[in-house]
N, C-alpha and C. Protein backbone atom coordinates (compact mmCIF):
# COMPACT_ATOMS: atom_id res chain seq x y z
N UNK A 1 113.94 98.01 111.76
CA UNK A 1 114.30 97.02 112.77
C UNK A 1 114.54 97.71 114.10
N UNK A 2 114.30 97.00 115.27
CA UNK A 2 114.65 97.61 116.77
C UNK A 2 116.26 97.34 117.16
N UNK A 3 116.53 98.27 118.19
CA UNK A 3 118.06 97.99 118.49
C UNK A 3 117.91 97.11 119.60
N UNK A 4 119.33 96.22 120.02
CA UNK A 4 119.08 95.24 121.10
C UNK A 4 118.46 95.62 122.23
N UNK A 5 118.68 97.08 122.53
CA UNK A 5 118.15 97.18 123.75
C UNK A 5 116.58 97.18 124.13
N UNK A 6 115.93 97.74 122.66
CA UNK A 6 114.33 97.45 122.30
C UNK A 6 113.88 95.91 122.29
N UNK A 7 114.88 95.26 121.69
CA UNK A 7 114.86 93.58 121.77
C UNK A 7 114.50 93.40 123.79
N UNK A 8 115.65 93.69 124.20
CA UNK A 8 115.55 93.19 125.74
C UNK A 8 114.16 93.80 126.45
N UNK A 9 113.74 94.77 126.01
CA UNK A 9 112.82 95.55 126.75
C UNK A 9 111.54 94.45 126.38
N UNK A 10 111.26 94.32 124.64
CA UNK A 10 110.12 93.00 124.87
C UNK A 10 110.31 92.13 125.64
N UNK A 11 111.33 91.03 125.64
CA UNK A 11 111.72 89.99 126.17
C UNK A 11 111.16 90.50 127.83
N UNK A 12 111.63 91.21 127.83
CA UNK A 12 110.64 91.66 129.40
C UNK A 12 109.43 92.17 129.97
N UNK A 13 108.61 92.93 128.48
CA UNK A 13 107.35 93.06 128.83
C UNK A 13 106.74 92.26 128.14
N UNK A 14 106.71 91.46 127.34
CA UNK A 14 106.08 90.45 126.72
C UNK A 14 106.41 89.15 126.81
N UNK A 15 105.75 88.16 127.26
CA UNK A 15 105.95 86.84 127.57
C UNK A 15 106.15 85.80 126.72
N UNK A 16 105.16 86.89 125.51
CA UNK A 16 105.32 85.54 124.79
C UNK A 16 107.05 86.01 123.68
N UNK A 17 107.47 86.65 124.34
CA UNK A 17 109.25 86.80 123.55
C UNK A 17 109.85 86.37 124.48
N UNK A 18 110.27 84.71 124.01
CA UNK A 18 111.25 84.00 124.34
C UNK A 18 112.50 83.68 124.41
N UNK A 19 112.80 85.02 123.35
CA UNK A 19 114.58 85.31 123.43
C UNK A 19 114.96 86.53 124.03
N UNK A 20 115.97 86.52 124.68
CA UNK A 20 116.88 87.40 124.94
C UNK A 20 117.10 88.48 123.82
N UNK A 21 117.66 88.09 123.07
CA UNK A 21 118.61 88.45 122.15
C UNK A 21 118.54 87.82 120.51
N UNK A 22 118.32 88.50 119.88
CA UNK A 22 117.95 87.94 118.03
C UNK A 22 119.01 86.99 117.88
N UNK A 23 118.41 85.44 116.85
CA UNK A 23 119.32 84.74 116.38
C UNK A 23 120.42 85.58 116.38
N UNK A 24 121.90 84.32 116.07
CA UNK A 24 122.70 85.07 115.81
C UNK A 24 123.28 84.70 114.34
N UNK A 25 124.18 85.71 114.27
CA UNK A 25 124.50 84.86 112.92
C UNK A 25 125.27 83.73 112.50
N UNK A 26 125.08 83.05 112.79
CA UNK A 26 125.64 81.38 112.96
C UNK A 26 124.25 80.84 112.74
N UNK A 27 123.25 80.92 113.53
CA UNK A 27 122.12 80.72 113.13
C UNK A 27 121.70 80.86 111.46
N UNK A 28 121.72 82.09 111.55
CA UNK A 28 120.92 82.46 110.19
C UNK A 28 121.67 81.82 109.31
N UNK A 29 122.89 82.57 109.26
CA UNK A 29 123.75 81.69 108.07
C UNK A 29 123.69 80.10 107.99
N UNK A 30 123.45 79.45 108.91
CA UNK A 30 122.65 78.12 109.04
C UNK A 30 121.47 78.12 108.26
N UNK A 31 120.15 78.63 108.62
CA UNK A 31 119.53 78.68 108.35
C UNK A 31 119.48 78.75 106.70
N UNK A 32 120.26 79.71 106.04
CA UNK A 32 119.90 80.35 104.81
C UNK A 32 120.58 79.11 103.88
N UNK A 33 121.74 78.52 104.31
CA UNK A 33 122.11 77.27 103.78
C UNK A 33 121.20 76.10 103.32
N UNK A 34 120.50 76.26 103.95
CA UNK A 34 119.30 75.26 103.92
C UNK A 34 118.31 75.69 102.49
N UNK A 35 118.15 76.85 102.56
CA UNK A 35 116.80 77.15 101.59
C UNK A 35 117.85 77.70 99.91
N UNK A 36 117.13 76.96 99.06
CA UNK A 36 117.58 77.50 97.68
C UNK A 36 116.46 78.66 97.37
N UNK A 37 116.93 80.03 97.56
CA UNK A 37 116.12 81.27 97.90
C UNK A 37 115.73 81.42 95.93
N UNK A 38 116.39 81.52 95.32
CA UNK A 38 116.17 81.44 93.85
C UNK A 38 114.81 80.93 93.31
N UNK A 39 114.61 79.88 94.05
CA UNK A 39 113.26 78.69 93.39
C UNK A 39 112.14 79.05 94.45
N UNK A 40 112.05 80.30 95.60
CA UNK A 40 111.57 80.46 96.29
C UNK A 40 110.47 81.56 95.69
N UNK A 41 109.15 81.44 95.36
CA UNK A 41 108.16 82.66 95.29
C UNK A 41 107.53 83.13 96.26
N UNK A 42 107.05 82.31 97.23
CA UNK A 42 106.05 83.16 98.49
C UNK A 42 106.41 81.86 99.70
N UNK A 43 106.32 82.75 100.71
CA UNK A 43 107.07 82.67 101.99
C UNK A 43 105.99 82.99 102.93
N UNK A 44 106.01 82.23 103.92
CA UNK A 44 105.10 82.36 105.44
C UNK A 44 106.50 82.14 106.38
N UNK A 45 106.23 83.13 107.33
CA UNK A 45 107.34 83.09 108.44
C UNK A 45 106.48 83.16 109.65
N UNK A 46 106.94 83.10 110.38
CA UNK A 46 105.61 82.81 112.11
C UNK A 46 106.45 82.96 112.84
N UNK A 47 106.50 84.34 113.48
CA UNK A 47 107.12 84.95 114.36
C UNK A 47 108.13 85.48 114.11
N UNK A 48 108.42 86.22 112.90
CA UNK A 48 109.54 87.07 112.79
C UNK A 48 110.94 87.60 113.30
N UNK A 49 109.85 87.55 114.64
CA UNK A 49 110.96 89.27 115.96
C UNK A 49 111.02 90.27 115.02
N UNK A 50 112.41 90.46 115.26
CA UNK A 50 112.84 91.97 114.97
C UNK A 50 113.48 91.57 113.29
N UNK A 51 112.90 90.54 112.70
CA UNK A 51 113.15 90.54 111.30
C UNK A 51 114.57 89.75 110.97
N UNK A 52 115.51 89.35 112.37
CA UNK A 52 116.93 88.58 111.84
C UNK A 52 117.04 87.83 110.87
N UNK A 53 115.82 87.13 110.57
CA UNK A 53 116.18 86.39 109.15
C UNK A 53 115.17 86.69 107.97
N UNK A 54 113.99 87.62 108.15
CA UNK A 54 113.49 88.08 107.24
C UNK A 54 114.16 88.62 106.45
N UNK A 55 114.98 89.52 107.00
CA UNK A 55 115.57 90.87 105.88
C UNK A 55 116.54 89.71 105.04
N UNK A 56 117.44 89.07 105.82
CA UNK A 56 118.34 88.75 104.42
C UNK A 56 117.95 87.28 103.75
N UNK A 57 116.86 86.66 103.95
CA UNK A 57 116.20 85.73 103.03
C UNK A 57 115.68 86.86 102.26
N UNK A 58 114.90 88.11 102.53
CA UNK A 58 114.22 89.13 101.37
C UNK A 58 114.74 89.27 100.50
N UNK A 59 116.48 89.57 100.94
CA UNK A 59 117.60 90.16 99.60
C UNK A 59 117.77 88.67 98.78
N UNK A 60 117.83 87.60 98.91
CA UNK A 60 118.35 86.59 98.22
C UNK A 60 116.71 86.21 97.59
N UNK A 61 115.63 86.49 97.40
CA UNK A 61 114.57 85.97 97.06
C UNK A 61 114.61 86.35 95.78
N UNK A 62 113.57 86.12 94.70
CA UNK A 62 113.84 86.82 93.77
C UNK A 62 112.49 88.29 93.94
N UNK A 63 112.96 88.99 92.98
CA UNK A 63 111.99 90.56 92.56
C UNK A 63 110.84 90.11 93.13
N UNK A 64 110.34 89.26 92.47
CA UNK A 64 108.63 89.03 92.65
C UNK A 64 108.04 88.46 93.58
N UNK A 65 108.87 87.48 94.47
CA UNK A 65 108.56 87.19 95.51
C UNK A 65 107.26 87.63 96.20
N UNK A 66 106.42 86.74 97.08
CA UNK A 66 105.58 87.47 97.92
C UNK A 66 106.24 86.68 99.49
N UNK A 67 106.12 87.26 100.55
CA UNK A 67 106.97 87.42 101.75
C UNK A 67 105.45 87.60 102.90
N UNK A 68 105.01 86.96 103.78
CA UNK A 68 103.79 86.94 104.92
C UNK A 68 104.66 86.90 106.01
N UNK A 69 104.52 87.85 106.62
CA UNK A 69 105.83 87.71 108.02
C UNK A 69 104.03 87.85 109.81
N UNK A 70 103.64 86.83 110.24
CA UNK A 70 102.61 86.68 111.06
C UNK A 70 103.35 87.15 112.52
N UNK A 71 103.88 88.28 112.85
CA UNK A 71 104.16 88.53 114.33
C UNK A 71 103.61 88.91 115.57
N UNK A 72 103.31 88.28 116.67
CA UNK A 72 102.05 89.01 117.56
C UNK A 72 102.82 90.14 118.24
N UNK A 73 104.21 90.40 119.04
CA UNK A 73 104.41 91.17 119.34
C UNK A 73 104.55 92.67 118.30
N UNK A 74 103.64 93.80 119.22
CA UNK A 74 103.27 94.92 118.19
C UNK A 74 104.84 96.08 118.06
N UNK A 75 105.76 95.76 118.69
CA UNK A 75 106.93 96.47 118.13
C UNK A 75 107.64 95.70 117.24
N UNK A 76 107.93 94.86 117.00
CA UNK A 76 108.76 93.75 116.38
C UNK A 76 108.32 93.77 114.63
N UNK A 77 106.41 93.81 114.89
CA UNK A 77 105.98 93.80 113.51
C UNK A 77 105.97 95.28 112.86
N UNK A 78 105.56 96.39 113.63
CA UNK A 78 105.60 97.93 113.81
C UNK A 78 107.53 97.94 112.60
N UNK A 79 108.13 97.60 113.44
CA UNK A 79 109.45 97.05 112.99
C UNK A 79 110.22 96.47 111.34
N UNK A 80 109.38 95.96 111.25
CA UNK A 80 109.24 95.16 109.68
C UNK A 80 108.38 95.66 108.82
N UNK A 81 107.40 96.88 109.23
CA UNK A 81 106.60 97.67 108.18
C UNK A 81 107.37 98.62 107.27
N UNK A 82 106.89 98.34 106.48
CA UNK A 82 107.67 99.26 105.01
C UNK A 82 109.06 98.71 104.81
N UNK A 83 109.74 97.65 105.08
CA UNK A 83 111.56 97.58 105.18
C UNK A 83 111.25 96.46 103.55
N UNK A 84 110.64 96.58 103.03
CA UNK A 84 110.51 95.83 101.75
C UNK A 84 109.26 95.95 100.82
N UNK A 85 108.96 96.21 99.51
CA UNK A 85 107.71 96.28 99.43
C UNK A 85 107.57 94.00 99.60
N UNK A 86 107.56 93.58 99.06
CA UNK A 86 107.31 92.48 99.23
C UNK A 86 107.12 91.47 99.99
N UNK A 87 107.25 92.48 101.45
CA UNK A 87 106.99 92.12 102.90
C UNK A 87 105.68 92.40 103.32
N UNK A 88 104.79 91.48 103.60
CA UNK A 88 103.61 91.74 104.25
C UNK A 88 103.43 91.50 106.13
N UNK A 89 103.71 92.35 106.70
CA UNK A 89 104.22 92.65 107.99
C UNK A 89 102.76 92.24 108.72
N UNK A 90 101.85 91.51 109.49
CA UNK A 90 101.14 90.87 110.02
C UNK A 90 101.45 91.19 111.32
N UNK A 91 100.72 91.64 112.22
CA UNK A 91 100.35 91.61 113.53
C UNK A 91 99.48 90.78 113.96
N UNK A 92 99.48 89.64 114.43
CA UNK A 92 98.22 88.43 114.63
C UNK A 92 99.11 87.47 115.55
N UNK A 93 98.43 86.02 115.89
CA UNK A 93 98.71 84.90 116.28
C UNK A 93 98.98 83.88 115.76
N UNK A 94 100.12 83.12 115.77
CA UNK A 94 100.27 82.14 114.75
C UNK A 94 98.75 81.16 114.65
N UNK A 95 98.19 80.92 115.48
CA UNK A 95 97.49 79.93 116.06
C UNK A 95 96.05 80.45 115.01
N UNK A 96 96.33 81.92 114.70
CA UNK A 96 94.93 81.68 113.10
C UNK A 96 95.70 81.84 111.97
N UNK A 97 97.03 81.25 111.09
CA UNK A 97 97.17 81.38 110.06
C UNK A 97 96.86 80.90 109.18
N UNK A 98 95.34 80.20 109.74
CA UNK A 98 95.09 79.70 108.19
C UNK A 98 93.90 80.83 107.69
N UNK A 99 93.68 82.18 108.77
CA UNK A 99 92.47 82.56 108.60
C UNK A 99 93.59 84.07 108.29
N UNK A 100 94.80 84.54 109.03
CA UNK A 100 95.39 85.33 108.29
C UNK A 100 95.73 85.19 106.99
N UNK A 101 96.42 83.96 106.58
CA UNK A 101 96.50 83.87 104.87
C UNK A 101 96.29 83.50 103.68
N UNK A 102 94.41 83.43 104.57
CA UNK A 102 93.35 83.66 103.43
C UNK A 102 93.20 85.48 103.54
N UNK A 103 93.14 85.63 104.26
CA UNK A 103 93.11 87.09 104.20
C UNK A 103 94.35 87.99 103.12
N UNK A 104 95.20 87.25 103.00
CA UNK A 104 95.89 88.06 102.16
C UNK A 104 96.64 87.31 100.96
N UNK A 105 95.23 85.92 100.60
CA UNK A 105 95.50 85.54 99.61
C UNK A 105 96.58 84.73 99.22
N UNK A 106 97.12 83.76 100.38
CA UNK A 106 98.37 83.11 100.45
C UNK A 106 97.63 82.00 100.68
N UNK A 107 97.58 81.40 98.98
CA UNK A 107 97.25 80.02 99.15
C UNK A 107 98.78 78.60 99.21
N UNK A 108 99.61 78.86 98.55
CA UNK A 108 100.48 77.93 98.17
C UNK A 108 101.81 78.20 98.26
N UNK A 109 102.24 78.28 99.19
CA UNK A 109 103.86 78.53 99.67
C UNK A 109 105.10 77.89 99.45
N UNK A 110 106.23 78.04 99.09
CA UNK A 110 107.44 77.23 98.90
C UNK A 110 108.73 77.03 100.39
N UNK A 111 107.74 78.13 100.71
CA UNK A 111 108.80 78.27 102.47
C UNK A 111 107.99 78.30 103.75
N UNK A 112 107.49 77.80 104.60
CA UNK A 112 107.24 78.23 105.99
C UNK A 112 108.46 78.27 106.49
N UNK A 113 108.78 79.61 107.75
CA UNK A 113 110.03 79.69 108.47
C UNK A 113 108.97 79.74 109.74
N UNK A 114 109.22 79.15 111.10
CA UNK A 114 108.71 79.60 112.23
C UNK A 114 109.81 79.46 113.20
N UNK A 115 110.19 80.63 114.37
CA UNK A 115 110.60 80.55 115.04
C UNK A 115 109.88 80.99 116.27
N UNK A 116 108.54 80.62 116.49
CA UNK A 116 107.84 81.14 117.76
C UNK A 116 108.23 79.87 118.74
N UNK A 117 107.71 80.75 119.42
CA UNK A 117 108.20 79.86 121.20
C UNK A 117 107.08 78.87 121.63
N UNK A 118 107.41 77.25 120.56
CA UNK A 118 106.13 76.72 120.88
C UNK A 118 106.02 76.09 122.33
N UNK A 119 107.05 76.15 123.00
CA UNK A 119 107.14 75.53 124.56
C UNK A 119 105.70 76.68 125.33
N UNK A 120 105.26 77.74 124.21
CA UNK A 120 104.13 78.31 125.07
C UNK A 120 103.25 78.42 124.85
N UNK A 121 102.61 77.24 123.59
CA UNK A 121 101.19 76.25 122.88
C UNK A 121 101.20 75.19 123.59
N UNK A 122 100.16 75.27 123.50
CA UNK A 122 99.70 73.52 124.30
C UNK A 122 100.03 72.79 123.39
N UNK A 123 100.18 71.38 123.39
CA UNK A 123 100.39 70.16 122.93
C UNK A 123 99.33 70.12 121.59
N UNK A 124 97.92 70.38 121.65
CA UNK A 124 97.24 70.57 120.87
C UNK A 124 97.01 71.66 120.03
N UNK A 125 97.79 72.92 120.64
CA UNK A 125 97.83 74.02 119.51
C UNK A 125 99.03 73.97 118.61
N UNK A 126 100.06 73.23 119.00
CA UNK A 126 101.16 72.78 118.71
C UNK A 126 101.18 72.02 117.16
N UNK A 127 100.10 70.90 117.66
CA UNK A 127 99.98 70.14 116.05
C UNK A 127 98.92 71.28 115.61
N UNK A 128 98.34 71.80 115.72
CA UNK A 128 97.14 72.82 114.94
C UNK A 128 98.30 73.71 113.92
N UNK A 129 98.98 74.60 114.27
CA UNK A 129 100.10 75.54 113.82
C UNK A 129 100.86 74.46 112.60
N UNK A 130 101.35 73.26 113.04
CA UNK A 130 102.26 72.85 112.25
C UNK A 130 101.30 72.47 110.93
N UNK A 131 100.33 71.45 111.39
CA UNK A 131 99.19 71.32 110.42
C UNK A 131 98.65 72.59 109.66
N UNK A 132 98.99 73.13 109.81
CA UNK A 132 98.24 74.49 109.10
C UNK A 132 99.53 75.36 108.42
N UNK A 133 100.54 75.18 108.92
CA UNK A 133 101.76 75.83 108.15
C UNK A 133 101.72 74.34 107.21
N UNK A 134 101.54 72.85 107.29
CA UNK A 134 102.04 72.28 105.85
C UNK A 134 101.03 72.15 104.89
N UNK A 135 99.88 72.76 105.26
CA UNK A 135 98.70 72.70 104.46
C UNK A 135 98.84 73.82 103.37
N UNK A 136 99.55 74.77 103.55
CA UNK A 136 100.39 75.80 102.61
C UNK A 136 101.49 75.10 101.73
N UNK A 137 102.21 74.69 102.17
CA UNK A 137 103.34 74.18 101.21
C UNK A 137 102.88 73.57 100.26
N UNK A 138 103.79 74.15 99.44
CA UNK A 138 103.32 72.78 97.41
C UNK A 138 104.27 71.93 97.78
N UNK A 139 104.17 70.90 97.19
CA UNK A 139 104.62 69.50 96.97
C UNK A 139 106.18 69.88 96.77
N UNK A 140 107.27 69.07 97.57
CA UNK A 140 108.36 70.09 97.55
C UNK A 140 108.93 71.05 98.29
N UNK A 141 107.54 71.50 98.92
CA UNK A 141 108.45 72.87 99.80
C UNK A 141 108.72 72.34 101.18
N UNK A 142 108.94 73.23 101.35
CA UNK A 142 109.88 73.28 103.06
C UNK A 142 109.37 74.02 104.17
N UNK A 143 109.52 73.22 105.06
CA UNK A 143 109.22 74.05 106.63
C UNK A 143 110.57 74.18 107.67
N UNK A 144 110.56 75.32 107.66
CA UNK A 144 112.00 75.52 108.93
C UNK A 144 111.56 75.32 110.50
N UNK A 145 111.85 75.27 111.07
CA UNK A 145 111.59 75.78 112.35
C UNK A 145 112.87 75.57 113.16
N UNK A 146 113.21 77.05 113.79
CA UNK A 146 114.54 77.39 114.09
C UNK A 146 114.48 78.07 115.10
N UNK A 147 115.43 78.40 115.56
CA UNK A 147 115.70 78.98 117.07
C UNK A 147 115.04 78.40 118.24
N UNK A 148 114.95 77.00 118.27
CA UNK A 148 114.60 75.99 119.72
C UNK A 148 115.65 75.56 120.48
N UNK A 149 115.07 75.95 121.36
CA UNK A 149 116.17 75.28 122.61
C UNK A 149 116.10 73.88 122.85
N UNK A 150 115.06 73.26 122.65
CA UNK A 150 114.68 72.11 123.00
C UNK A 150 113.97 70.86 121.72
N UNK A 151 114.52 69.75 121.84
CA UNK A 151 113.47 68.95 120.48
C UNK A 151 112.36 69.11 120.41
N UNK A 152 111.30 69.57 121.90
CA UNK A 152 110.04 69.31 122.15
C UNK A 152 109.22 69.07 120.73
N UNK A 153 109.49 70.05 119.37
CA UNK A 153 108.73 70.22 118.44
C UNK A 153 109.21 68.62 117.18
N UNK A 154 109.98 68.24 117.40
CA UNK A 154 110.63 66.83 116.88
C UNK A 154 109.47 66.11 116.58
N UNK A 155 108.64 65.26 117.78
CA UNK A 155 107.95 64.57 117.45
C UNK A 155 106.87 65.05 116.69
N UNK A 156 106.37 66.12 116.92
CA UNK A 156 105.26 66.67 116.26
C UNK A 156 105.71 67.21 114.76
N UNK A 157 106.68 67.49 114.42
CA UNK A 157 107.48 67.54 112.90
C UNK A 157 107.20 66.02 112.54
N UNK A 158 107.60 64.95 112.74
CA UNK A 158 107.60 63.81 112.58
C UNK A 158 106.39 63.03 111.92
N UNK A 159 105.49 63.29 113.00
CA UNK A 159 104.19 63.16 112.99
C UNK A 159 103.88 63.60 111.60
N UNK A 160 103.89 65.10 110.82
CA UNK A 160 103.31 65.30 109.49
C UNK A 160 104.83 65.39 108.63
N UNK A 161 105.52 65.23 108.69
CA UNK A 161 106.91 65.20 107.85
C UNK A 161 107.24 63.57 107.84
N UNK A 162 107.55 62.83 106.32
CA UNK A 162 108.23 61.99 106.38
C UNK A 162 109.83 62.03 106.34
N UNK A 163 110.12 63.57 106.09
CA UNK A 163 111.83 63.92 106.06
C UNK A 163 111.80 64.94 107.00
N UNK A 164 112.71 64.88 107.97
CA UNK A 164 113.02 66.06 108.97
C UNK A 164 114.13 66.07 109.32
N UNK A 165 114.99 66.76 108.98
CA UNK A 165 116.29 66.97 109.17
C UNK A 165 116.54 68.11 110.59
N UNK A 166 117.61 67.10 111.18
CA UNK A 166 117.74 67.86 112.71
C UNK A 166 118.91 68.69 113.19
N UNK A 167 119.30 70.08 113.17
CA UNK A 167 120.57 70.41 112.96
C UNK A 167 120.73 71.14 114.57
N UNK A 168 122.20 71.51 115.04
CA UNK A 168 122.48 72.21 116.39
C UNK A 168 123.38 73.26 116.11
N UNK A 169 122.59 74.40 116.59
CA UNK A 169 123.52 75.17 115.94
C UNK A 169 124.32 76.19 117.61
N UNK A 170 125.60 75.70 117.84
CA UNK A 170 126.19 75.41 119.00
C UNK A 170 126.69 77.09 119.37
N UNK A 171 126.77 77.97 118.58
CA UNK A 171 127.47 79.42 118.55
C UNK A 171 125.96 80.12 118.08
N UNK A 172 124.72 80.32 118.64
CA UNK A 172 123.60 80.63 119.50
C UNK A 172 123.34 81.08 121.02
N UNK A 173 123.38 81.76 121.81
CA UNK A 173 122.52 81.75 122.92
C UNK A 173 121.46 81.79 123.35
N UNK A 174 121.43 81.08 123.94
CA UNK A 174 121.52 79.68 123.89
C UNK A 174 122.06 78.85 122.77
N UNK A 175 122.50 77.94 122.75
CA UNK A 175 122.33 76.74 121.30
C UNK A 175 121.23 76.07 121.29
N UNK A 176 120.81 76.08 119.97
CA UNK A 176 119.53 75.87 119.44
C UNK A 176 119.48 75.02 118.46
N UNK A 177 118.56 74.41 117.94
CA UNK A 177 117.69 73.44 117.09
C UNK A 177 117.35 74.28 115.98
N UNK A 178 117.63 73.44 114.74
CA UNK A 178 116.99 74.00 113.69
C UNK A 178 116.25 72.74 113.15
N UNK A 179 115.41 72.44 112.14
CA UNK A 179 114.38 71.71 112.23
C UNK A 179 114.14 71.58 110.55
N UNK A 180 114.88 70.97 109.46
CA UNK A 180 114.32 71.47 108.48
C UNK A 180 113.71 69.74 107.84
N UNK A 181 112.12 70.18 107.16
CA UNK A 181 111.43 69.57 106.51
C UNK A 181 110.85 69.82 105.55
N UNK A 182 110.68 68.37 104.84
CA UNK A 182 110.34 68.83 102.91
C UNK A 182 109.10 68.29 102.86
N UNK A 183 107.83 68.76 102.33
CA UNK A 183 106.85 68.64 102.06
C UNK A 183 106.95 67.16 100.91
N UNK A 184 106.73 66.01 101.12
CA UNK A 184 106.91 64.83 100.15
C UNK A 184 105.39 65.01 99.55
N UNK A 185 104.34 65.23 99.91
CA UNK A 185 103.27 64.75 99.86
C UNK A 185 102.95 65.41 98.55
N UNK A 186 102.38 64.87 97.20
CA UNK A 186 101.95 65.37 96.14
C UNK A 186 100.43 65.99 95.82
């Protein structure tokens, strides 16, 4: 993992890093409340960072788990190489994951997590990403999407989710949106 000050240095040479500063833990521990990690086998995450909620969803998963972490910034993913075998550390764009995880054989997922900065997809790459993270989920699973500043992604959750649960998580810096939805569709 990078130290904060490696955190701030992306956030400044890379545009597309939209945080300051990694969730915090109010976040995550939010976050992890949400997912029953036990019944969890393989995992797609979209946009990692510096791994704040990879690593400790990893420890609560079980042994066998398989773990797809898709990050475009190249320190962040550089970052998350080797910190698990069951981590598959991805350098790419969210915007081809349906062509990254055929590539590594990730047909049927129980978790999408995304925390990329969709305020910097167009409207139409926007539903492309979400459509393509629930085209992974089995019947049952779940899509997070966490660390937003803004609902912007609400309606477009809506749109392919008939359940979307809307949470604020106020001890964030910013305070942020968490976003959680259950795959109904059989």
């Amino acid at each position: 993992m990078i130290n904060r000050k490696q955190f701030l240095g992306a956030f400044l040479s890379d545009r597309h890093v939209a945080a300051v500063q990694p969730s915090s833990p109010f976040l995550i521990r939010r976050l992890l409340r949400r997912i029953d990690a036990s019944k969890v086998m393989a995992v797609i995450e979209l946009g990692p960072g510096d791994g704040v909620a990879t690593l400790p969803l990893l420890k609560a998963l079980p042994a066998d788990a398989r773990y797809l972490a898709i990050e475009r910034n190249h320190a962040f993913c550089a970052g998350l190489a080797g910190v698990d075998p069951r981590l598959d550390a991805v350098e790419g764009d969210v915007r081809d994951l349906r062509k990254i995880a055929a590539d590594k054989n990730m047909e049927q997922v129980d978790l999408v997590l995304a925390s990329v900065p969709f305020t910097y997809l167009s409207k139409d790459e926007r539903e492309s990403v979400i459509a393509a993270a629930k085209s992974f989920l089995r019947p049952g699973g779940q899509l997070i999407v966490f660390h937003q500043y803004s609902p912007l992604m609400l309606p477009v959750l809506r749109r392919h989710f008939s359940s979307v649960k809307t949470e604020i998580e106020p001890w964030n810096l910013p305070p942020c949106f968490l976003f959680d939805c259950q795959n109904t569709a059989n």
